[in-house]
Every structure is written in C-alpha cells, then in structure tokens.
Protein backbone atom coordinates (compact mmCIF):
# COMPACT_ATOMS: atom_id res chain seq x y z
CA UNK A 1 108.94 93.50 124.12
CA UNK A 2 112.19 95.26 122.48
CA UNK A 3 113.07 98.28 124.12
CA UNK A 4 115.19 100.53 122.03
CA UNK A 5 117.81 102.91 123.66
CA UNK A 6 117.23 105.74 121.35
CA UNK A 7 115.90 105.80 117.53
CA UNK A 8 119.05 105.07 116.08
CA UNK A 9 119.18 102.41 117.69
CA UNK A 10 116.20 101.54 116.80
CA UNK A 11 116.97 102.28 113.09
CA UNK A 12 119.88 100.10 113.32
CA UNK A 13 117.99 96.79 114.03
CA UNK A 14 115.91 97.64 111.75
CA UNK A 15 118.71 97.74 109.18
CA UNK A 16 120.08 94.54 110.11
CA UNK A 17 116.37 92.71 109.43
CA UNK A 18 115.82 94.51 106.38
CA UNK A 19 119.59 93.75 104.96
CA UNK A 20 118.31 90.36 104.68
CA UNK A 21 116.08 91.06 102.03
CA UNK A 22 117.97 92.43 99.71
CA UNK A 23 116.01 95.44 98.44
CA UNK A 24 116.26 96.29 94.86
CA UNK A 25 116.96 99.62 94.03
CA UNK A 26 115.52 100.44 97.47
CA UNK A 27 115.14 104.75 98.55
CA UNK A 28 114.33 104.91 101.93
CA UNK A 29 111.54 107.13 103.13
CA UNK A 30 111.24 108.65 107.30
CA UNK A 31 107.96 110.09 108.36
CA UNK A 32 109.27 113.10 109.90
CA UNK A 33 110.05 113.98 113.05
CA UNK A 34 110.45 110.91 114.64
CA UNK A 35 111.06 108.28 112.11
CA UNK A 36 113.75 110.42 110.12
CA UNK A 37 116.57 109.31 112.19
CA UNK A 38 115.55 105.80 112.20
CA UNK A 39 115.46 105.75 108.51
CA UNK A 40 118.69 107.73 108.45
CA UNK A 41 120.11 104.40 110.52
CA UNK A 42 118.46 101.83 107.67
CA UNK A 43 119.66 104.25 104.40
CA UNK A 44 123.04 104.13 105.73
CA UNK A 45 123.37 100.22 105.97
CA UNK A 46 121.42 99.96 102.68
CA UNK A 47 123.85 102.37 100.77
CA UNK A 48 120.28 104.07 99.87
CA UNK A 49 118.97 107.58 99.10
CA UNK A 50 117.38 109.28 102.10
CA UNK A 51 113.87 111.13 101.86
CA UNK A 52 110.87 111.82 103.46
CA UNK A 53 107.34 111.44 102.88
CA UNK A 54 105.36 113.96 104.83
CA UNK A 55 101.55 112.86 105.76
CA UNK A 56 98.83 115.02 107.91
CA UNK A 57 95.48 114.32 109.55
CA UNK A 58 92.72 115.93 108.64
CA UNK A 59 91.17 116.52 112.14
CA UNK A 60 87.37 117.29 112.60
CA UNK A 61 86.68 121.09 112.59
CA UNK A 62 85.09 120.35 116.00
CA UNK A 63 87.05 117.89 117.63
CA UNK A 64 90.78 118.12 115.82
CA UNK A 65 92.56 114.96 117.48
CA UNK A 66 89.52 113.44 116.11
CA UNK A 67 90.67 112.26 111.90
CA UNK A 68 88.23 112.25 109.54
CA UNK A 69 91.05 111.09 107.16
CA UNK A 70 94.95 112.34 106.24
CA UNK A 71 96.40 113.44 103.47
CA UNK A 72 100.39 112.92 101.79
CA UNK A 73 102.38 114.50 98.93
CA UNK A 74 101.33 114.20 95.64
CA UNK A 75 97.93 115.04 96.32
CA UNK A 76 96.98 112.07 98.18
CA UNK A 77 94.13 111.79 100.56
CA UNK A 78 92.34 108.94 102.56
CA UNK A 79 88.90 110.10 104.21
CA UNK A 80 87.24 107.82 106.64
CA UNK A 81 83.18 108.40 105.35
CA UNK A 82 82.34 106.84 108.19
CA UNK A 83 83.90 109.66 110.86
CA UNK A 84 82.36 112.23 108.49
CA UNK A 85 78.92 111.11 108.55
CA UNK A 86 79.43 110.60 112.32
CA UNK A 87 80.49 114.01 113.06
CA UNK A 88 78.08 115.87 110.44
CA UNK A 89 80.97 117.31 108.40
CA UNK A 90 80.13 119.22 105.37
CA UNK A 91 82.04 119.33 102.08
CA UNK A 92 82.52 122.59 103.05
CA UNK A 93 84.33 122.46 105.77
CA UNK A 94 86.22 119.50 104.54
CA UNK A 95 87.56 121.57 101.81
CA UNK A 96 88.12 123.82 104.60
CA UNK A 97 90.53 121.93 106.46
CA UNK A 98 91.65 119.76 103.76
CA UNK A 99 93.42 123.05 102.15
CA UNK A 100 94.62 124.40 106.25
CA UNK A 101 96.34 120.73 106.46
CA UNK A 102 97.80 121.09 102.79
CA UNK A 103 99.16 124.32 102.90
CA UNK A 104 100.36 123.02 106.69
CA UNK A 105 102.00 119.81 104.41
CA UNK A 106 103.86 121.63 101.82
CA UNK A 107 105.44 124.11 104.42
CA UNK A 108 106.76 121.48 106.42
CA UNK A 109 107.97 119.46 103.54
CA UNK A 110 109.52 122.28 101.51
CA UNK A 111 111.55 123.08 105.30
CA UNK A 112 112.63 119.60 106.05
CA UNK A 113 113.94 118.96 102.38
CA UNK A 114 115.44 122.23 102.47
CA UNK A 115 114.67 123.28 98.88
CA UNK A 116 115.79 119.84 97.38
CA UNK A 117 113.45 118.15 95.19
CA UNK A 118 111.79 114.77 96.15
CA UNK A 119 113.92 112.01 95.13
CA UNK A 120 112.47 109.90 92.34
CA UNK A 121 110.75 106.78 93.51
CA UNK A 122 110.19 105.52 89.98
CA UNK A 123 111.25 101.99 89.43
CA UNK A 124 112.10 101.79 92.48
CA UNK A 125 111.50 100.01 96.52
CA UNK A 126 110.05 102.54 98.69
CA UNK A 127 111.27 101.99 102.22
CA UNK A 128 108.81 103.74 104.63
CA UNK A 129 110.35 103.94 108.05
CA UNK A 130 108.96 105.30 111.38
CA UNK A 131 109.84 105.20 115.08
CA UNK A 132 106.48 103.45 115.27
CA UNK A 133 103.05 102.41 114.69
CA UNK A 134 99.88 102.94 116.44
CA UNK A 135 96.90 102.79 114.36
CA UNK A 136 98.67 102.36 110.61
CA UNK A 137 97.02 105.28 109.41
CA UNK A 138 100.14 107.49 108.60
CA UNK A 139 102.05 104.35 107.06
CA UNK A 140 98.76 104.09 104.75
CA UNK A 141 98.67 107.23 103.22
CA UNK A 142 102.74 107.36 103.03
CA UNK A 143 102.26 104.01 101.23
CA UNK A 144 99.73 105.54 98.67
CA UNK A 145 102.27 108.58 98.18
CA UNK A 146 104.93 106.50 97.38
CA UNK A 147 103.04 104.69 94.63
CA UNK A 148 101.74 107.84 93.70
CA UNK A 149 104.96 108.90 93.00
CA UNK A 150 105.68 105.66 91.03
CA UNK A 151 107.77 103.01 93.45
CA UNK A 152 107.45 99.78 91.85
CA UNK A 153 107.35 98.22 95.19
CA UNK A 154 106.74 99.86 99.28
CA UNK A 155 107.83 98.11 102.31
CA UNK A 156 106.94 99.67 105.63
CA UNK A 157 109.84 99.15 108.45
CA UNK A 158 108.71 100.04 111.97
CA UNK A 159 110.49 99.44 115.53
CA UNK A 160 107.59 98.90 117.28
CA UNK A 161 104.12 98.46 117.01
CA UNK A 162 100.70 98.06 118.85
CA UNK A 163 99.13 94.92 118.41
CA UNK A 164 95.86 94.38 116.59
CA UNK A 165 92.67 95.08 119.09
C-alpha cells in the first residue's frame, strides 16, 4: 500500500497520474477539509482553477453517524430509501434535517470560498479530489453537483481508497 507523507504529497502523485491524461479544460474541485490541499497539489501541476464542492450527510435524527443520504451545492441530494424505511424516518423529520444540514452547507461553503462565487464548471472537466475514499458516498453526490452545475465531464482523483467488501 502507498503511504503518503502528508496530503501534498499525496496531491502531488496524484498530479503526476492525472498529467497523463491530458484533461480538457479541466477545474479542479477539493472536498474540504482534507482533500483541499491535495487538490491544491493537482490544480497547480494542471495550470487549473481551484474550487471546492462542499457535500453533507444527512444523519438519522436518532442515530446521526448513521446517513440516510447527503446532500451538495446546487440543491443536490441522494437519500438511501432503504436506511429511511429501516430507521422509521418521517418526511417530517427529513425535511427537518435536510434544511439543519443545508443551512450547515451553505455556511461552510460561503466561509471556505470567502465570498467568491463558484467557479463555472460549464463546458468543462470537473476534477473531484479528496485525501480519500471510504464508502464513495461523498465523491457521489460531489459528482452529481458538478454536473449539476454543468461539467461536461467529472473525474474523481483519490490517494487512497478502501477496497470493495
């Protein structure tokens, strides 16, 4: 297994691999905190426009670190129905948490851009970084925001990442 010594390092392997593809018109996108300076590493070597895409889980009103589904910018949300029925959730108190975790989404991504508008994805690659990948869940809904906001093409770019049970 590769073993990175910190997350710019990290981001800088990953900017060698992806340098091989030659990305058209590629913005690159961190899922803050950790991924942001990895993709800070890959925007550099690909002379690309840094952003980030901000995503949240939409935890179960009883059990939180339990997600019933996430949600991204742009109004994007993935529920898993499955979770839901599980747990009994009403559309109640889905709504409920739903607008907690979007209020929560456009703090944080109104702080981290520091004012600055989003910058435009259309016509363009969407490079999704992050320091890594557990269950995929994140880079899904970060995917669906970028196409939401019109990228003609994603790619997600991770360090590391659990294999498949």
């Amino acid at each position: 297994m590769t073993q990175y010594r910190d997350r710019s390092s990290a981001g800088k392997f990953l900017a060698g691999r992806l340098e091989t593809l030659r990305i058209d018109k590629p913005v690159v996108l961190g899922l803050p905190r950790g991924g942001v300076p990895v993709a800070a590493e890959v925007a550099a070597a690909l002379n690309a426009p840094l952003d980030i895409v901000v995503v949240r889980k939409l935890g179960s009103p009883y059990n939180p670190e339990l997600a019933m589904g996430a949600i991204g910018e742009g109004g994007v949300r993935v529920l898993n129905h499955d979770v839901i029925a599980a747990v009994r959730v009403s559309k109640r108190e889905l709504v409920a948490v739903e607008r907690d975790e979007r209020t929560e989404l456009e703090r944080r991504a109104h702080l981290l851009r520091e004012g600055r508008t989003p910058v435009s994805l259309h016509g363009r690659t969407a490079v999704i970084v992050d320091d890594g990948m557990a269950t995929g869940a994140s880079a899904a809904v970060a995917c669906r925001c970028a196409r939401t906001a019109g990228a003609a093409a994603v790619i997600v770019a991770v360090p590391v990442a659990s294999p498949k049970p």
